[in-house]
N, C-alpha and C. Protein backbone atom coordinates (compact mmCIF):
# COMPACT_ATOMS: atom_id res chain seq x y z
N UNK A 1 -28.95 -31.92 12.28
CA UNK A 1 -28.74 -30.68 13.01
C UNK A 1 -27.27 -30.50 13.35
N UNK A 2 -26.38 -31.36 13.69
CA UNK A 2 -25.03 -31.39 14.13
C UNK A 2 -24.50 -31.01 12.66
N UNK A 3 -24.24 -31.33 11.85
CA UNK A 3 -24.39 -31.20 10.92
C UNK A 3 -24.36 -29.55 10.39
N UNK A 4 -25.38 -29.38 10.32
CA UNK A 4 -25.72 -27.29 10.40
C UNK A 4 -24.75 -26.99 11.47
N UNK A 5 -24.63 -27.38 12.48
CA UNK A 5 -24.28 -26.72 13.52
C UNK A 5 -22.35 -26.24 13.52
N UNK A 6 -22.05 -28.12 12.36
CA UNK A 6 -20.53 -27.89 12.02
C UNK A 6 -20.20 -27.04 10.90
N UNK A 7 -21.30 -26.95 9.85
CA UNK A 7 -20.57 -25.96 8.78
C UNK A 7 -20.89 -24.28 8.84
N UNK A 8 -21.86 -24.28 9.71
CA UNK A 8 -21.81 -22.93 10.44
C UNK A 8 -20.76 -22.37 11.54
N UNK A 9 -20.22 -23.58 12.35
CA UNK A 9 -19.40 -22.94 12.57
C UNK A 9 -17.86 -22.70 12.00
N UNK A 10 -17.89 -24.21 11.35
CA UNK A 10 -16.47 -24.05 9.79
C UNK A 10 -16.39 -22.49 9.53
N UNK A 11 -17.84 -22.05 8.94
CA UNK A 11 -17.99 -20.94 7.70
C UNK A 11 -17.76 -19.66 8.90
N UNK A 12 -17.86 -19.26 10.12
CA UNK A 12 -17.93 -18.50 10.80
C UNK A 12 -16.70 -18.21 11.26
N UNK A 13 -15.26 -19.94 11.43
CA UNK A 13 -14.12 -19.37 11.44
C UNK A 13 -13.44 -18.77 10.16
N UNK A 14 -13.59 -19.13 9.54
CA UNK A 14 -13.58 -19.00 7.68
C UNK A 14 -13.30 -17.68 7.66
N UNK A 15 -14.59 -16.93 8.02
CA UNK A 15 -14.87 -15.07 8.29
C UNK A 15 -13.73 -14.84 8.93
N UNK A 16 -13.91 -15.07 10.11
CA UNK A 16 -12.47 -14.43 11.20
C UNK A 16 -11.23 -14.49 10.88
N UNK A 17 -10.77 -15.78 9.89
CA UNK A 17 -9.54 -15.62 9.62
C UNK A 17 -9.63 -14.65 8.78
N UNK A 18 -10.32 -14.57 7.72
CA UNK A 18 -10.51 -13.63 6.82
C UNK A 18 -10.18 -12.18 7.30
N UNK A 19 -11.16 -11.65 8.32
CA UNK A 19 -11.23 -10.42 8.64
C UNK A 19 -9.93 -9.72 9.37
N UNK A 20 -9.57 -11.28 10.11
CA UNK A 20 -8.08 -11.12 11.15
C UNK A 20 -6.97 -10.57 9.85
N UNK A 21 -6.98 -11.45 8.93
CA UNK A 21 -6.07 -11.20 7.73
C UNK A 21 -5.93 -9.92 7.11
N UNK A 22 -6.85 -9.69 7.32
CA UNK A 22 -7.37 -7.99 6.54
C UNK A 22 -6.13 -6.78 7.40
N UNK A 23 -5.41 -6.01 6.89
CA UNK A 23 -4.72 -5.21 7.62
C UNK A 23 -5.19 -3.55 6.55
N UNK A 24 -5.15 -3.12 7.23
CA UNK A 24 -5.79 -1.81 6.69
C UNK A 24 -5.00 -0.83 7.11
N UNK A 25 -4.96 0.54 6.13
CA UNK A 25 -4.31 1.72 6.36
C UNK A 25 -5.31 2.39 7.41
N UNK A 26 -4.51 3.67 8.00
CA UNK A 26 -5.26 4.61 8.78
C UNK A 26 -6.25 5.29 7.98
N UNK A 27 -7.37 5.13 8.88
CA UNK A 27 -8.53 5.85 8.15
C UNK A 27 -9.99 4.88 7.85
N UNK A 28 -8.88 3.62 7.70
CA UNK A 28 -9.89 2.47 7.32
C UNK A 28 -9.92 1.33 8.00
N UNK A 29 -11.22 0.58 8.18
CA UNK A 29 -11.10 -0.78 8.70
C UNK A 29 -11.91 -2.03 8.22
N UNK A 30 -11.22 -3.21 8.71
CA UNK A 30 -11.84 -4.49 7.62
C UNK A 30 -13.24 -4.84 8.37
N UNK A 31 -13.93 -4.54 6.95
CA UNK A 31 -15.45 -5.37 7.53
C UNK A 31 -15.66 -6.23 6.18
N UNK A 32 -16.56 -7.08 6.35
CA UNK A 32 -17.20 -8.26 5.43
C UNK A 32 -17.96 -7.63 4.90
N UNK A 33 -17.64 -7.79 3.65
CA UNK A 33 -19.13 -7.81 2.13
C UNK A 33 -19.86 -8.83 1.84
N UNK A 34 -20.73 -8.86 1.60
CA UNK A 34 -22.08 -10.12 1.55
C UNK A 34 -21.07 -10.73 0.34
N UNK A 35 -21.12 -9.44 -0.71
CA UNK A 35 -20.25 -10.01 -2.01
C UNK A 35 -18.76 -10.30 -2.34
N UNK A 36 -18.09 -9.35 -1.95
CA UNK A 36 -16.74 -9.09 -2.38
C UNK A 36 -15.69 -9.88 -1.17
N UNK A 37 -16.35 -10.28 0.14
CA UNK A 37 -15.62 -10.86 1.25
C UNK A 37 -15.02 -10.06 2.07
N UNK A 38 -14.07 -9.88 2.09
CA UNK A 38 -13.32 -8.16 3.33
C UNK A 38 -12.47 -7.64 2.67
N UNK A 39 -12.98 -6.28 2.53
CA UNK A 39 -12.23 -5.08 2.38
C UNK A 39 -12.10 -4.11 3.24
N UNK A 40 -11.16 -3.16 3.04
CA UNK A 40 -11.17 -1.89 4.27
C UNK A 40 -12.11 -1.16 3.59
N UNK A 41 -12.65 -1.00 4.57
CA UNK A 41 -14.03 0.52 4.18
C UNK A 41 -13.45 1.73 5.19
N UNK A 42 -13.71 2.90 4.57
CA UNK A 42 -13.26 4.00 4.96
C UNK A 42 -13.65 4.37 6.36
N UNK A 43 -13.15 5.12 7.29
CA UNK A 43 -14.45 5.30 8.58
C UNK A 43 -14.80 6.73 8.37
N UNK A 44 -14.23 7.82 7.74
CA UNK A 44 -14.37 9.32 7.65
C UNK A 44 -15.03 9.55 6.02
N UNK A 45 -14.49 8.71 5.27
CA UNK A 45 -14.74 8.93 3.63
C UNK A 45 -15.19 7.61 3.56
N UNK A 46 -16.55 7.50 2.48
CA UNK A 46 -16.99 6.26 1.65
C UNK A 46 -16.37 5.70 0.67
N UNK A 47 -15.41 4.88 1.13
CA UNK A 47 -14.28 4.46 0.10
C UNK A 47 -13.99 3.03 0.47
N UNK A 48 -13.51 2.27 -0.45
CA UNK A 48 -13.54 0.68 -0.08
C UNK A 48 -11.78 0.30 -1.17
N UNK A 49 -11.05 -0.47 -0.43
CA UNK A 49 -9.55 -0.62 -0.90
C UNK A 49 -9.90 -2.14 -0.55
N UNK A 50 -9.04 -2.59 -1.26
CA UNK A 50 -8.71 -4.23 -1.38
C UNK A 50 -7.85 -4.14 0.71
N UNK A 51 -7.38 -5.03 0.60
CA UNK A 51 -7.03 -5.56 2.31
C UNK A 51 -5.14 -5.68 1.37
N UNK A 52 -4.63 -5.08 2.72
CA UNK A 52 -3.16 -5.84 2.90
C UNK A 52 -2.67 -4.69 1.23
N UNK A 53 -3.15 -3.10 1.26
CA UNK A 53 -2.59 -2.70 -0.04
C UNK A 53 -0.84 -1.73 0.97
N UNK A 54 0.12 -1.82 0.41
CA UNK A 54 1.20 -0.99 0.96
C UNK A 54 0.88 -0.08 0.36
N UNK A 55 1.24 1.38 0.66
CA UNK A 55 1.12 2.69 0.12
C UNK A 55 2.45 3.17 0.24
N UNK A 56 3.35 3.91 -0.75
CA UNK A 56 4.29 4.47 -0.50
C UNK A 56 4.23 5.59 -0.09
N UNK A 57 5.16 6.38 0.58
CA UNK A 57 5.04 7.75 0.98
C UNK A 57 5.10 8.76 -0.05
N UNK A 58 4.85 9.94 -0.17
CA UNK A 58 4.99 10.93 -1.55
C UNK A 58 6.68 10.76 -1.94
N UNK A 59 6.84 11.09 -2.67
CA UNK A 59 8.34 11.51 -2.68
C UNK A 59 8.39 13.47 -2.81
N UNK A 60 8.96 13.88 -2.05
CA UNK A 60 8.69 15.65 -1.70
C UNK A 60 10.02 16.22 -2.42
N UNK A 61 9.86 16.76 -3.57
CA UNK A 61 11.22 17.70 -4.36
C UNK A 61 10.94 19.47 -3.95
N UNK A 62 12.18 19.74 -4.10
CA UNK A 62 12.09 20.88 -4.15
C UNK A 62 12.09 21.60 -5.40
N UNK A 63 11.78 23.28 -6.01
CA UNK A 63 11.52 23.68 -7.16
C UNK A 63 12.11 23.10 -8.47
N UNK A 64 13.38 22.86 -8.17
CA UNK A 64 14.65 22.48 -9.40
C UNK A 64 13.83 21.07 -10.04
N UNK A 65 12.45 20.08 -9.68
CA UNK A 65 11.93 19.10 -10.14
C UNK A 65 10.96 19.55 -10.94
N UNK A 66 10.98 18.79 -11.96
CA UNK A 66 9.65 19.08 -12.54
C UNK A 66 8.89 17.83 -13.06
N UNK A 67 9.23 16.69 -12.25
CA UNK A 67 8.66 15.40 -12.02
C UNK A 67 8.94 14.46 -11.43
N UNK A 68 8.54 13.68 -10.62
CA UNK A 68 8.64 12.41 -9.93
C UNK A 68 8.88 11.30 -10.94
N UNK A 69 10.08 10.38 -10.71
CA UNK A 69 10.34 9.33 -11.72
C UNK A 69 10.58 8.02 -10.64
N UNK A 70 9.52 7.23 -11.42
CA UNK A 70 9.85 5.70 -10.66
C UNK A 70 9.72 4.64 -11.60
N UNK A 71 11.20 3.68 -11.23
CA UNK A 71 11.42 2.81 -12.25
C UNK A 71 12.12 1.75 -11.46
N UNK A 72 12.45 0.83 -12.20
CA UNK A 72 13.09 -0.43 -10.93
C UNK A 72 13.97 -0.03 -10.21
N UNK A 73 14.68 1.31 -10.35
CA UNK A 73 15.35 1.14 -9.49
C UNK A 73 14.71 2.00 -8.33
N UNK A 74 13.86 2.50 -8.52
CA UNK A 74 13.18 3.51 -6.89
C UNK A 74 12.69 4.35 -7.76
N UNK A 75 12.26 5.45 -6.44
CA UNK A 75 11.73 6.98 -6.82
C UNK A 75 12.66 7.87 -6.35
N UNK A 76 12.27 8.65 -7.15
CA UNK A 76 13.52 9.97 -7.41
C UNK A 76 12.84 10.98 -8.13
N UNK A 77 13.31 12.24 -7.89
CA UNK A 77 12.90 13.81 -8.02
C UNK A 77 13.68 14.01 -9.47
N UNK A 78 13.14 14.56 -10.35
CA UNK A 78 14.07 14.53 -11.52
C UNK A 78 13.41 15.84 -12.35
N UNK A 79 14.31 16.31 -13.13
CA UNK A 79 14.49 17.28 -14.23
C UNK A 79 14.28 17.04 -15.59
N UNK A 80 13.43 17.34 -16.34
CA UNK A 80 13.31 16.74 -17.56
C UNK A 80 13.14 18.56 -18.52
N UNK A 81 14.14 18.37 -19.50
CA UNK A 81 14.13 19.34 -20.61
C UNK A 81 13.93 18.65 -21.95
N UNK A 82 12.83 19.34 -22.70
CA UNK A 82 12.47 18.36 -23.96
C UNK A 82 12.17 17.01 -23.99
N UNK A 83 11.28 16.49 -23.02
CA UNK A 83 11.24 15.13 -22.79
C UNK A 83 12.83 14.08 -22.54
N UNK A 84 14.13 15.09 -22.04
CA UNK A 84 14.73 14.22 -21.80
C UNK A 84 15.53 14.19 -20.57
N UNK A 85 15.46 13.30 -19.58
CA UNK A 85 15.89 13.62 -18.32
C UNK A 85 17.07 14.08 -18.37
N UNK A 86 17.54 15.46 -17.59
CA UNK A 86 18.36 16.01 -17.27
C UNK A 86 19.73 15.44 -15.87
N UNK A 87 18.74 15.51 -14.96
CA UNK A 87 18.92 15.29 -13.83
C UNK A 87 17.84 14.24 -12.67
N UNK A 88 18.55 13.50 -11.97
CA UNK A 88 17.50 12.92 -11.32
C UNK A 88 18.45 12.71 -9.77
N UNK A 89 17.52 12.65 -8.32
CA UNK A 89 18.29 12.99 -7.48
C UNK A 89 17.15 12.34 -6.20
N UNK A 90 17.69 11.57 -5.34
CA UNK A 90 17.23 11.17 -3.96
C UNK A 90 15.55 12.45 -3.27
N UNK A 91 14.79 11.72 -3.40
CA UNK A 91 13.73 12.22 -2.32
C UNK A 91 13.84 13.26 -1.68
N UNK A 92 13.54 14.17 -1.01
CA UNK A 92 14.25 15.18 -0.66
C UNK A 92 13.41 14.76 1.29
N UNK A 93 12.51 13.73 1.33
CA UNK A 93 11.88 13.36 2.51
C UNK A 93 12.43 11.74 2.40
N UNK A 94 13.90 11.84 2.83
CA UNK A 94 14.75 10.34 2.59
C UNK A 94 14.38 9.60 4.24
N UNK A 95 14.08 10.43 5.09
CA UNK A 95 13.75 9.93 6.28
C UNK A 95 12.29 9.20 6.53
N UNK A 96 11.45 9.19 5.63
CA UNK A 96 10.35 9.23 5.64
C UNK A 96 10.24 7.62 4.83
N UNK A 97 11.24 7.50 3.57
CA UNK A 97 11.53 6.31 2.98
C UNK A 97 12.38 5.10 3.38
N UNK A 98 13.11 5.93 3.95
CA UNK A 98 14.18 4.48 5.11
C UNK A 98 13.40 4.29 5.91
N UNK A 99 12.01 4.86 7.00
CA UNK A 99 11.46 4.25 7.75
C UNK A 99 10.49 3.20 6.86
N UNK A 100 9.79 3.61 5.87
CA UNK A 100 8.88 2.89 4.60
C UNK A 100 9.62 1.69 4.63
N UNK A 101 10.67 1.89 4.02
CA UNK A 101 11.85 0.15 4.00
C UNK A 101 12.34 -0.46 4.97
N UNK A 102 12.16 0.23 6.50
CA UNK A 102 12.27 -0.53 7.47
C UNK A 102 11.46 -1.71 7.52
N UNK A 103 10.11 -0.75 7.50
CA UNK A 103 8.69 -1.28 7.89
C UNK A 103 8.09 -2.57 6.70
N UNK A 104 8.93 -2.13 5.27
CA UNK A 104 8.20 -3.01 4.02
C UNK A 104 9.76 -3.71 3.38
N UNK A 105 10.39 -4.26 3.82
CA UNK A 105 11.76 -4.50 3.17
C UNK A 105 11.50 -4.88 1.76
N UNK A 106 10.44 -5.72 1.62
CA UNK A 106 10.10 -6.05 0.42
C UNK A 106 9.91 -5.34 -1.23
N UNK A 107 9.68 -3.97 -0.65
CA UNK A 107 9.39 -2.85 -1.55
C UNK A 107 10.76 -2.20 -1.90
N UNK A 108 11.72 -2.51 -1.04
CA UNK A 108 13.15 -1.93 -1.80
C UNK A 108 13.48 -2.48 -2.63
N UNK A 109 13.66 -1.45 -3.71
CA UNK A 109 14.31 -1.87 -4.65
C UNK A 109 15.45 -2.64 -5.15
N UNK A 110 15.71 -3.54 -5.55
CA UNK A 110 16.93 -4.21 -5.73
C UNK A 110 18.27 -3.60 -6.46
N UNK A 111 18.93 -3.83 -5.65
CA UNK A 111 20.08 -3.00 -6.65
C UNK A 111 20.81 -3.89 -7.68
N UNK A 112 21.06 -3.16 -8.64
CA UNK A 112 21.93 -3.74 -9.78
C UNK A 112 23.29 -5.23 -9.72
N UNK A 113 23.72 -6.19 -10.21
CA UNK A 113 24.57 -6.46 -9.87
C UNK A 113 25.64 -6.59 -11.10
């Protein structure tokens, strides 16, 4: 019985770290799957995301874009004529991305050396 009593409670901290670990976007929160272990499940929409995903912010251009381009070096608003980039130019919501890289330093891009 001691015995049951230790790997039930092993397996019960097991969960908690688990669930503690789980960090979730707005909208969603970590619960346990019989199968899959913890994911965020939606609370407004039926939707299920892996735990601990970063989301970047949109990048917002104004008319002169006619696509979003992201490559090692970041995202950027860009111009493309005949499949060939014209022009490419800073976010036009740059306030919105320096707080993103406050918050995720990890996700900035590295610059060239």
């Amino acid at each position: 019985m001691f015995i049951f009593l230790v790997l039930t409670l092993l397996i019960a901290s097991i969960s908690a770290d688990e669930l503690s670990d789980c960090k979730c976007q707005e909208g969603f929160t970590p619960q346990k799957d019989e199968i899959d272990g913890v994911n965020c499940h939606g609370v407004v929409l039926k939707s299920i995301l892996p735990c601990n995903i970063v989301f970047k912010p949109d990048c917002e251009c104004g008319d002169d874009a006619t696509s979003v381009v992201q490559d090692s070096s970041g995202t950027w608003c860009g111009r493309f004529t005949d499949g060939k980039e014209d022009k490419r130019w800073e976010c036009e919501n740059r306030e919105d991305w320096d707080a993103f890289y406050l918050k995720h330093p990890e996700e900035k891009p590295k610059s060239p050396n």
